[in-house]
C-alpha atoms as a PDB file:
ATOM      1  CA  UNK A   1       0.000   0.000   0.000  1.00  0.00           C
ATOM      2  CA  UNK A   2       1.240   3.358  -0.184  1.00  0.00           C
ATOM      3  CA  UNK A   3       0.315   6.282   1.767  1.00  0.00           C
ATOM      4  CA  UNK A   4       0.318  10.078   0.745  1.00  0.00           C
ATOM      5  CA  UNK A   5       0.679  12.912   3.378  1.00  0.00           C
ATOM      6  CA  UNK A   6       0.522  16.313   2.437  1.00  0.00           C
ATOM      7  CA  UNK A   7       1.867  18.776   5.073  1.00  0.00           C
ATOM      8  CA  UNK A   8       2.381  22.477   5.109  1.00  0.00           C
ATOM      9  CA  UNK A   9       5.051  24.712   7.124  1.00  0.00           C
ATOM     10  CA  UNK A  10       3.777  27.455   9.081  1.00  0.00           C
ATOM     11  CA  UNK A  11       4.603  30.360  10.663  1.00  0.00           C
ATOM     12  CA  UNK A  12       5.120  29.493  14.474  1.00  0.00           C
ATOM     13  CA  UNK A  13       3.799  33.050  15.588  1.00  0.00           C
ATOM     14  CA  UNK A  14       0.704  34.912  16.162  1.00  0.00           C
ATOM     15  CA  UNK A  15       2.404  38.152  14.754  1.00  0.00           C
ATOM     16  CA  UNK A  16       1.466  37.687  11.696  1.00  0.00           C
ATOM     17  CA  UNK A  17       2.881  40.507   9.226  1.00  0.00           C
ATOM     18  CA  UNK A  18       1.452  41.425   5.539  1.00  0.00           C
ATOM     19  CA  UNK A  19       3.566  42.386   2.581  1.00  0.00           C
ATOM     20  CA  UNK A  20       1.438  45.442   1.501  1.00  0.00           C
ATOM     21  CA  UNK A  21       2.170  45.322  -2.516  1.00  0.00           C
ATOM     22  CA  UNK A  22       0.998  41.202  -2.329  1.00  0.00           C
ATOM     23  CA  UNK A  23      -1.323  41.229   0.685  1.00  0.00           C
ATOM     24  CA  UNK A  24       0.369  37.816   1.207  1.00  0.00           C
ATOM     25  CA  UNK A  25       1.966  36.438   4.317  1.00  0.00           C
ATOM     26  CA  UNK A  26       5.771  37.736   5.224  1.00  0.00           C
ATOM     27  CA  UNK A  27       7.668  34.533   5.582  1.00  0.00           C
ATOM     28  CA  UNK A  28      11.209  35.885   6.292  1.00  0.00           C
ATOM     29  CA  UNK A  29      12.632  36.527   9.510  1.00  0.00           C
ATOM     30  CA  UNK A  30       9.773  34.364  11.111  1.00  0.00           C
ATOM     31  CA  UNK A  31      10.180  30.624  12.873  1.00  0.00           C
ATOM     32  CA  UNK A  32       8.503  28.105  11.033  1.00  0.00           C
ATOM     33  CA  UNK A  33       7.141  25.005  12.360  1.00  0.00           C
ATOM     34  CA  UNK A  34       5.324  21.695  10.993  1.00  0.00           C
ATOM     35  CA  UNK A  35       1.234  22.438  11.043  1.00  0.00           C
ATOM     36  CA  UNK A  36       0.472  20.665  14.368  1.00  0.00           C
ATOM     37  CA  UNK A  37      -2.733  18.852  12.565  1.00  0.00           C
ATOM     38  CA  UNK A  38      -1.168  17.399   9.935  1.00  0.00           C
ATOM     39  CA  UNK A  39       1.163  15.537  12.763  1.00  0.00           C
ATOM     40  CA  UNK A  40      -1.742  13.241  13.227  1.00  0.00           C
ATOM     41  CA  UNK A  41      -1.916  12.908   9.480  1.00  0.00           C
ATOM     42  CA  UNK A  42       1.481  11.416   9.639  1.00  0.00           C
ATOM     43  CA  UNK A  43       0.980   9.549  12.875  1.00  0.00           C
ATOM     44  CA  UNK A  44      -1.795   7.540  11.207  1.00  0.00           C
ATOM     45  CA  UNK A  45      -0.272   6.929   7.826  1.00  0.00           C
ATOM     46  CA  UNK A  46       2.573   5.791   9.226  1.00  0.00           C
ATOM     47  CA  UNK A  47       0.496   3.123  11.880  1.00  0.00           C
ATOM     48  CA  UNK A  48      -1.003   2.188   8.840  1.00  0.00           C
ATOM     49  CA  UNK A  49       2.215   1.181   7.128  1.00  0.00           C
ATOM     50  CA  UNK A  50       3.028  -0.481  10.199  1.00  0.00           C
ATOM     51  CA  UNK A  51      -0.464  -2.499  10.100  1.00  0.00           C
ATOM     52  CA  UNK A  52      -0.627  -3.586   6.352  1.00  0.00           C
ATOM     53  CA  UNK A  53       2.532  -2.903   5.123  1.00  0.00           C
ATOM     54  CA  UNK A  54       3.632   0.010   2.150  1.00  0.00           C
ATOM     55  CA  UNK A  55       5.409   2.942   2.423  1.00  0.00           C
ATOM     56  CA  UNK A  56       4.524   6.504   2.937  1.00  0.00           C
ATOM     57  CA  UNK A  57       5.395   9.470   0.965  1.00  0.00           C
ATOM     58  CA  UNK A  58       5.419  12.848   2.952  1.00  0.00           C
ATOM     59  CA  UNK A  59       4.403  16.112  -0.021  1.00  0.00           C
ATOM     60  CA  UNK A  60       4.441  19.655   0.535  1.00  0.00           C
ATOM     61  CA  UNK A  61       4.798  22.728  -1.514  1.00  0.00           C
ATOM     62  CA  UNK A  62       6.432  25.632  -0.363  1.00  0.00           C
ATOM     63  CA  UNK A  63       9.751  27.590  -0.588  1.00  0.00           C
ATOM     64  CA  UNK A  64      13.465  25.708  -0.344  1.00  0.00           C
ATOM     65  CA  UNK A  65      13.345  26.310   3.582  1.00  0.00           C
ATOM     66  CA  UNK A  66      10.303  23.614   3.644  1.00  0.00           C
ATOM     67  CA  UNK A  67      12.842  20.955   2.808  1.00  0.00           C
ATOM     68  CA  UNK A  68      13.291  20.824   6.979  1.00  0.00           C
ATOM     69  CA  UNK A  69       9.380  20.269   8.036  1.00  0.00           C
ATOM     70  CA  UNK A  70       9.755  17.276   5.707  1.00  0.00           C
ATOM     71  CA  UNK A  71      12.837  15.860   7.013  1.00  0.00           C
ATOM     72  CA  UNK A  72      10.739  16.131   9.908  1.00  0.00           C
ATOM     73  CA  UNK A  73       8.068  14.232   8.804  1.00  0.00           C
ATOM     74  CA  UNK A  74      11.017  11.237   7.964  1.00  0.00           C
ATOM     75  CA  UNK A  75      11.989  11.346  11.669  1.00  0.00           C
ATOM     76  CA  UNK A  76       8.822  10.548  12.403  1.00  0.00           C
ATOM     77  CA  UNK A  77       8.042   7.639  10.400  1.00  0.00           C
ATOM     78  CA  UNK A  78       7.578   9.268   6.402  1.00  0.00           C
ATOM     79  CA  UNK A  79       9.605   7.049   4.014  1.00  0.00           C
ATOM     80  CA  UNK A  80       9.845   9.143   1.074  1.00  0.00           C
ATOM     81  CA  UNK A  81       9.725  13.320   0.589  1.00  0.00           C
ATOM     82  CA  UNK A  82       8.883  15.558  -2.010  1.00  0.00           C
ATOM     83  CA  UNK A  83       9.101  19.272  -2.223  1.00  0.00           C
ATOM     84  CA  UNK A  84       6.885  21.073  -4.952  1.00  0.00           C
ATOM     85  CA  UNK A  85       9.127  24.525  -4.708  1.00  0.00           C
ATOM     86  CA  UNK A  86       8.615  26.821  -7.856  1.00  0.00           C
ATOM     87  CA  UNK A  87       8.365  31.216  -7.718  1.00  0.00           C
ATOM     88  CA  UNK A  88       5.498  30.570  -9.769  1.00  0.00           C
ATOM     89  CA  UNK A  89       3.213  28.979  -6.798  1.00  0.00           C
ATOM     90  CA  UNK A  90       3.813  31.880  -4.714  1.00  0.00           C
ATOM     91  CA  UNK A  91       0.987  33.609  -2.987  1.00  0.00           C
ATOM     92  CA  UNK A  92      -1.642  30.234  -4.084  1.00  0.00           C
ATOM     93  CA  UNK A  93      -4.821  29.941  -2.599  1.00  0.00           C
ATOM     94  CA  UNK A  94      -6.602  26.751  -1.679  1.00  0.00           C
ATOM     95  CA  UNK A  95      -7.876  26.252  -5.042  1.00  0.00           C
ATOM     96  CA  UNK A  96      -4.346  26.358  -7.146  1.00  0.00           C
ATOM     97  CA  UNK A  97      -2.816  25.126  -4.123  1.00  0.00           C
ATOM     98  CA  UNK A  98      -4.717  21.595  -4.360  1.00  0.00           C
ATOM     99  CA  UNK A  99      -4.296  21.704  -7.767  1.00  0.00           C
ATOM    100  CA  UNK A 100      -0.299  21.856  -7.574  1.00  0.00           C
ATOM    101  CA  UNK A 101      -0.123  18.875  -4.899  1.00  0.00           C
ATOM    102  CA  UNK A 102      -3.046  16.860  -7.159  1.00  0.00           C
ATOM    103  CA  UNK A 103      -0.870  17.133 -10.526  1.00  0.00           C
ATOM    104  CA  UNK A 104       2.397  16.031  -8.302  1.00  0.00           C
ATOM    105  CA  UNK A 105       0.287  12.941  -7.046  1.00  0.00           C
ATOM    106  CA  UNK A 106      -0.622  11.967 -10.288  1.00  0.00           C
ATOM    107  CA  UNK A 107       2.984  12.363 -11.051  1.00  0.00           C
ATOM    108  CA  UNK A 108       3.647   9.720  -8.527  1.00  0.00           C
ATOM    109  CA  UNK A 109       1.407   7.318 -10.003  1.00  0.00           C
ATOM    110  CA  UNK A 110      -0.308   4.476  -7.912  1.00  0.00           C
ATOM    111  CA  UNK A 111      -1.092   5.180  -4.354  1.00  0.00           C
ATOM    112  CA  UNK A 112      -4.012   3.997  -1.551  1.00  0.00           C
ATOM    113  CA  UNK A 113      -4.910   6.721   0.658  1.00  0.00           C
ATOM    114  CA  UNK A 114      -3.946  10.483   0.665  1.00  0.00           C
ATOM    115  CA  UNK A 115      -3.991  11.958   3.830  1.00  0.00           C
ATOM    116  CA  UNK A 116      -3.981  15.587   5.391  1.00  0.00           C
ATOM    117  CA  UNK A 117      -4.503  17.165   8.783  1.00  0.00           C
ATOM    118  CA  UNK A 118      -7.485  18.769   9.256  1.00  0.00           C
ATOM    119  CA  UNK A 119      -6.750  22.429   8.680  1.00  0.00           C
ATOM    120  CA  UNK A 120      -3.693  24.684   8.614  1.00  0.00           C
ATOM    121  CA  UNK A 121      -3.185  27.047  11.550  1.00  0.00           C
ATOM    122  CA  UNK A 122      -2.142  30.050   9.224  1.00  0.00           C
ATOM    123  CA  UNK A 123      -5.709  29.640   7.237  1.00  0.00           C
ATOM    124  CA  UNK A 124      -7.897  27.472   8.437  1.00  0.00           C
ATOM    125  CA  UNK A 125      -9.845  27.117   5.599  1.00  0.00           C
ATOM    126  CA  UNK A 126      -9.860  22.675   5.600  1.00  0.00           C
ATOM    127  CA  UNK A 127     -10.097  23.127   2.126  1.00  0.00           C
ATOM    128  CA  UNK A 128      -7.171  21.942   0.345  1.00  0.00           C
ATOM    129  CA  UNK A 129      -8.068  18.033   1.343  1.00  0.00           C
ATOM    130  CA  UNK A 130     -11.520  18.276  -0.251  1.00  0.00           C
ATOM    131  CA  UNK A 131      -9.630  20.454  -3.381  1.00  0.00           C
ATOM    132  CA  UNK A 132      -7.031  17.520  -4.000  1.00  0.00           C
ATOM    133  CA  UNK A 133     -10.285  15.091  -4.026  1.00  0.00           C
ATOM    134  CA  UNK A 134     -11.836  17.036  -6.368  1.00  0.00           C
ATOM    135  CA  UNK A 135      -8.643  17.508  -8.533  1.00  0.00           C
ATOM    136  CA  UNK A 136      -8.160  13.716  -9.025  1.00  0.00           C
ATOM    137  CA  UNK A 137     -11.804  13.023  -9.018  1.00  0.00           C
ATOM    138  CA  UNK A 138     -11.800  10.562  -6.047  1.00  0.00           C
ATOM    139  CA  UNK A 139     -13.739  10.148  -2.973  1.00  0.00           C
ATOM    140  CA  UNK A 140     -13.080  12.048  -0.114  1.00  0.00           C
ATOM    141  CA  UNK A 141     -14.091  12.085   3.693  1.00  0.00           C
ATOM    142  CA  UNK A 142     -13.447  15.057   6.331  1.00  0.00           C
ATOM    143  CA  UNK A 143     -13.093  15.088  10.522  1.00  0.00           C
ATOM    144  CA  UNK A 144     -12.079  11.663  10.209  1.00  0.00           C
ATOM    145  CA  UNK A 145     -11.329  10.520  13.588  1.00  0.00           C
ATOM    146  CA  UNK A 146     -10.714   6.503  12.975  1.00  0.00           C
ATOM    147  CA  UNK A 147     -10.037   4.415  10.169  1.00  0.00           C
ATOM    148  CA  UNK A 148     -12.216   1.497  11.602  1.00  0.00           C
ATOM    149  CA  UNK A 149     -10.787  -0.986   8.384  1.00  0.00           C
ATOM    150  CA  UNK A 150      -8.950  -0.763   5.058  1.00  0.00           C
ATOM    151  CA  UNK A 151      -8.045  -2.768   2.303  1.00  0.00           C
ATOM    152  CA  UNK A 152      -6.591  -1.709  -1.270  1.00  0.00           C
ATOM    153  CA  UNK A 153     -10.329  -1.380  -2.267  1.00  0.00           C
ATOM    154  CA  UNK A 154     -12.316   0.650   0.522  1.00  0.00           C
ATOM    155  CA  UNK A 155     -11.871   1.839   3.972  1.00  0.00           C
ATOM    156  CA  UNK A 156     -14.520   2.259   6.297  1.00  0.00           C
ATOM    157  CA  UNK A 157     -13.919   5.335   8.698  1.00  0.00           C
ATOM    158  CA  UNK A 158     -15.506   7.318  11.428  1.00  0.00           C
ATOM    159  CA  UNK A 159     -16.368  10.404  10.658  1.00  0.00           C
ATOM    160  CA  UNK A 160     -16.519  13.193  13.924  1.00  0.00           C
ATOM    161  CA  UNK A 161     -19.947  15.295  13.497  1.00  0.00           C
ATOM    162  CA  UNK A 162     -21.237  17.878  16.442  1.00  0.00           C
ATOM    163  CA  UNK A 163     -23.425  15.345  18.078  1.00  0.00           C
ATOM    164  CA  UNK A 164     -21.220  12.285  17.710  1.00  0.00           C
ATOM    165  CA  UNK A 165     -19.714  10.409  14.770  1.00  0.00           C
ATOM    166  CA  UNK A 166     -20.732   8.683  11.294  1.00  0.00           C
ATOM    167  CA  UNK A 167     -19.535   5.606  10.296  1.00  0.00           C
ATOM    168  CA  UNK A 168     -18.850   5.938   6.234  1.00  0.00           C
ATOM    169  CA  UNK A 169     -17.721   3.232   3.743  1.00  0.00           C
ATOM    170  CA  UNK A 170     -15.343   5.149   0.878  1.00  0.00           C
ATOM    171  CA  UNK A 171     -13.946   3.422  -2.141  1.00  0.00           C
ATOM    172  CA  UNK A 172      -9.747   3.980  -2.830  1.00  0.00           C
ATOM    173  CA  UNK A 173      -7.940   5.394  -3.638  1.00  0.00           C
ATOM    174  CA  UNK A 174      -9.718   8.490  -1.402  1.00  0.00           C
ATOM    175  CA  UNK A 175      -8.416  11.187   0.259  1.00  0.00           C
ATOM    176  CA  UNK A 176      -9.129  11.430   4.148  1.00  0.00           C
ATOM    177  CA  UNK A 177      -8.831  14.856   6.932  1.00  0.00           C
ATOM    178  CA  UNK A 178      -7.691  13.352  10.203  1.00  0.00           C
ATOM    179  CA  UNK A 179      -9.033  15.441  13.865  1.00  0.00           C
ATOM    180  CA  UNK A 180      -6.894  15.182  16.328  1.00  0.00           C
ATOM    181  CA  UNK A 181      -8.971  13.193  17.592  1.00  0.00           C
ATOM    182  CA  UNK A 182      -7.194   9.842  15.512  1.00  0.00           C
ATOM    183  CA  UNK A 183      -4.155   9.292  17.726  1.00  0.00           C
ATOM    184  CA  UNK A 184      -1.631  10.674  19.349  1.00  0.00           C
ATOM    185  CA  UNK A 185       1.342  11.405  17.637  1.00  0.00           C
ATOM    186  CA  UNK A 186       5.004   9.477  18.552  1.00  0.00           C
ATOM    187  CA  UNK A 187       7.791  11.527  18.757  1.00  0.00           C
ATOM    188  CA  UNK A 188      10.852  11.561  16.669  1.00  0.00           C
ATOM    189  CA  UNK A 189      12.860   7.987  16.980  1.00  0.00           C
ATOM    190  CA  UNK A 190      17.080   8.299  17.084  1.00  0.00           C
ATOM    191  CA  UNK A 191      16.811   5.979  14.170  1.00  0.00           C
ATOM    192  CA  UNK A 192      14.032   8.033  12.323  1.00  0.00           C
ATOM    193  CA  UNK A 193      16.108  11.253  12.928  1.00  0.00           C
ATOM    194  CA  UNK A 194      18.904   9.315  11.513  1.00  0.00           C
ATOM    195  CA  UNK A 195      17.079   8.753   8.306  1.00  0.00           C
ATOM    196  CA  UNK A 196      15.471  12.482   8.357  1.00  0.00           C
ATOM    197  CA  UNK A 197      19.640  13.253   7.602  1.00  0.00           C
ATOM    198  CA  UNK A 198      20.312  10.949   4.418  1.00  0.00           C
ATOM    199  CA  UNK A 199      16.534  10.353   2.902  1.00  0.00           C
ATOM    200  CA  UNK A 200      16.673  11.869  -0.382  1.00  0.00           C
ATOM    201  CA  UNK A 201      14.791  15.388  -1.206  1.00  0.00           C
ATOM    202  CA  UNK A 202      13.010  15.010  -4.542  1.00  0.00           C
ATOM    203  CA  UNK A 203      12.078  19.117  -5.517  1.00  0.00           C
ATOM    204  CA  UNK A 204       9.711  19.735  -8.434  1.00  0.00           C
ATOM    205  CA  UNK A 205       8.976  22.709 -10.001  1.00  0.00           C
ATOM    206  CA  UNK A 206       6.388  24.050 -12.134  1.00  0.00           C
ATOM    207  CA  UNK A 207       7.881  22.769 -15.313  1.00  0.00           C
ATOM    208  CA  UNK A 208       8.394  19.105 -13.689  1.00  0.00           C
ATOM    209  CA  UNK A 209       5.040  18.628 -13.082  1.00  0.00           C
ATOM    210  CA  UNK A 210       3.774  20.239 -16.798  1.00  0.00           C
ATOM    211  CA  UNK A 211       1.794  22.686 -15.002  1.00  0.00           C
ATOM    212  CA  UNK A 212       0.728  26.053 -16.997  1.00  0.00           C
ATOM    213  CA  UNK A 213       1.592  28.681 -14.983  1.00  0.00           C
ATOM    214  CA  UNK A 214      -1.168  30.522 -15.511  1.00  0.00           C
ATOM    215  CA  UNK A 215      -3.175  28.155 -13.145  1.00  0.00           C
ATOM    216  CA  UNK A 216      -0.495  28.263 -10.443  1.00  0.00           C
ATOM    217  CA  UNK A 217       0.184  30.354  -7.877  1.00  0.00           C
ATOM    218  CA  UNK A 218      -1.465  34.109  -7.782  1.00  0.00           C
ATOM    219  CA  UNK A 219      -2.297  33.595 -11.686  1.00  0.00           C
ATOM    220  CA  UNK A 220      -3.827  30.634 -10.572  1.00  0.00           C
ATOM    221  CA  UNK A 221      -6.018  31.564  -7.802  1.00  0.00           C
ATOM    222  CA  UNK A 222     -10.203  32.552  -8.649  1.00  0.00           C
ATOM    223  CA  UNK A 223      -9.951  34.735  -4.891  1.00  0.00           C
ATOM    224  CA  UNK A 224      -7.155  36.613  -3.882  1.00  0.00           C
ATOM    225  CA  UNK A 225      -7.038  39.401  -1.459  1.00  0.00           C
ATOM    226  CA  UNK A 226      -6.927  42.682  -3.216  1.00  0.00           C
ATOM    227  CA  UNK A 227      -7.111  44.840   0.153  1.00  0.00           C
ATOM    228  CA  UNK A 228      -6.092  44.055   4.208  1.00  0.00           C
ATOM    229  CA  UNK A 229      -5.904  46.671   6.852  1.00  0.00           C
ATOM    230  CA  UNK A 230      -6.966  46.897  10.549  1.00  0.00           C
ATOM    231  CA  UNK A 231     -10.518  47.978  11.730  1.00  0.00           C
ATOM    232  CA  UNK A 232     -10.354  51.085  12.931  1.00  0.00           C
ATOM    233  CA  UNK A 233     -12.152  51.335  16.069  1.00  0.00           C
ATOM    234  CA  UNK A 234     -14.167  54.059  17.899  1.00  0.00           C
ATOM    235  CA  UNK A 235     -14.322  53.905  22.040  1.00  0.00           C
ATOM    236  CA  UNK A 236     -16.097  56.565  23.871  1.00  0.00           C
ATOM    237  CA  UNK A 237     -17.531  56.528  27.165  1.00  0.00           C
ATOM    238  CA  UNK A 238     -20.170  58.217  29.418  1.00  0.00           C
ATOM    239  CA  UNK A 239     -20.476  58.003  32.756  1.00  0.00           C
ATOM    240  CA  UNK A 240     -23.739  58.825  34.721  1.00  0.00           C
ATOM    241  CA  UNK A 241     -23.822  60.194  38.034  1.00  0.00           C
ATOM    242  CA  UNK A 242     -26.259  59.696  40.724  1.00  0.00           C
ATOM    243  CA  UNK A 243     -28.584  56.946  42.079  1.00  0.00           C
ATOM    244  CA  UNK A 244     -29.307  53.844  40.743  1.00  0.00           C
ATOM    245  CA  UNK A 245     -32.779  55.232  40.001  1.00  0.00           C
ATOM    246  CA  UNK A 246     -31.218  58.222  38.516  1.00  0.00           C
ATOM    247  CA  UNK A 247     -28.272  56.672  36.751  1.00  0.00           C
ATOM    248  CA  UNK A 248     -31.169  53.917  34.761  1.00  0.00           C
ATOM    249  CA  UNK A 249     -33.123  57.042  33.982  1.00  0.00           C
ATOM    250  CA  UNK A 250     -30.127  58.283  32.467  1.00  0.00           C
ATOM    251  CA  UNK A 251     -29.196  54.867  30.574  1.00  0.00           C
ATOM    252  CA  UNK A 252     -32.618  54.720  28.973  1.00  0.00           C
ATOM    253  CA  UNK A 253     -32.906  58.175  27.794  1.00  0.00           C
ATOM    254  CA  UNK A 254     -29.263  57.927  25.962  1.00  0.00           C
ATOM    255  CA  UNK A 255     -30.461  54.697  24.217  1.00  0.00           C
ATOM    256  CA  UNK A 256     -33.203  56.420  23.157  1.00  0.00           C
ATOM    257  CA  UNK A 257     -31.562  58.644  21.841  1.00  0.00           C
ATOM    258  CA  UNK A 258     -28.801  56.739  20.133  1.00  0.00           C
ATOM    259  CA  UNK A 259     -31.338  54.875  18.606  1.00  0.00           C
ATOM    260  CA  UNK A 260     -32.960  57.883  16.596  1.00  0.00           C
ATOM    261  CA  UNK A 261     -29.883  58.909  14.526  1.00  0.00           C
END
């Protein structure tokens, strides 16, 4: 079997700055961590290896400095990595995003099960799972918080909903979202960080994977954000004076009054 995990590197900060001309994330100068959900992502496709035998291939797209969140993803269990690094996929959205990693998978050829975390913590949209399903035309499944059995045919999963779970039967090769939910995540092994030194880095770049450029990156990408600022916001504040009979009398009359302009 073989198992496909698409990660994504992330800023590890919550001071996030904008590049004003792009109104795209600033990348330089900031830490940059593995996307904690896609952890479980490679957590399960790796126990799956371990189960029924395979190997798993960690993907991600993203500038050269990405190459370490994949070496990562070797120390913790990924056999093979591939980094889809190109100018030309800068400033993507979820839609030419999905597209990028669903040409690369074809690329690969035969696989079982593509897996991703359930969102990324830098946009949160959970939509580049679903966009890779609907790139390759195969099924797909979100929240997924067990794989309850798989074969090279179908899996049948658990799927997490507000008010409990559904159990859904999906034919393969499909593409699942894993909640944290799944497992808990192993930490790095001395001989996996071993491997995460010599594994070989396989880079592709736009032309490698035949892509027009014109559906990559920002050329690529139906929304894009053509303006970001901060809210400006307004504080002013009254007090009233006097009893509490006096000060409600007050309260009432300003509402009033507010409420006419």
């Amino acid at each position: 079997m073989h198992f496909i995990v698409c990660i994504k590197q992330v800023p590890n900060t919550t001071e996030i700055r904008i590049d004003p001309k792009t109104n795209t994330l600033i990348r330089e100068g900031v830490e940059s961590i593995l996307n904690p959900f896609d952890t479980y992502a490679i957590e399960e496709a790796v126990r799956l290896k371990e189960a029924h035998g395979g190997k798993v291939t960690a993907i991600s797209m993203g500038p050269p400095q990405c190459e370490s969140t994949l070496r990562e993803a070797v120390a913790l269990g990924a056999d093979e990595i591939i980094l889809l690094s190109d100018r030309k996929f800068a400033g993507a959205d979820t839609w030419a995003t999905s597209l990028t990693l669903a040409t690369a998978i074809k690329k690969l050829g035969t696989y079982t099960l593509i897996l991703t975390g359930q969102q990324a913590i830098d946009g949160d949209t959970a939509q580049v799972g679903p966009g890779i399903a609907a790139h390759l035309d195969i099924p797909q499944v979100c929240f997924v918080r067990k794989i309850e059995t798989i074969d090279t045919c179908k899996a049948t999963v658990q799927r997490l909903m507000e008010d409990g779970y559904d159990r859904v039967e999906m034919m393969l090769p499909g593409v699942i979202s894993v909640v944290k939910e799944i497992n808990s995540p192993r930490l790095p092994s001395l001989r996996g960080k071993k491997n995460a030194k010599s594994v070989e880095l396989t880079v592709w770049n736009c032309d490698d994977l035949g892509l027009d450029e014109k559906a990559t990156g920002l050329n690529g990408s139906p929304t894009q954000v053509m303006n970001i600022f901060s809210p400006h916001h307004d504080k002013k504040v009254e007090k009233f004076d006097g009893n509490t009979d006096e000060a409600v009398e007050l309260i009432v009359t300003r509402l009033q009054e507010m409420s006419k302009r």
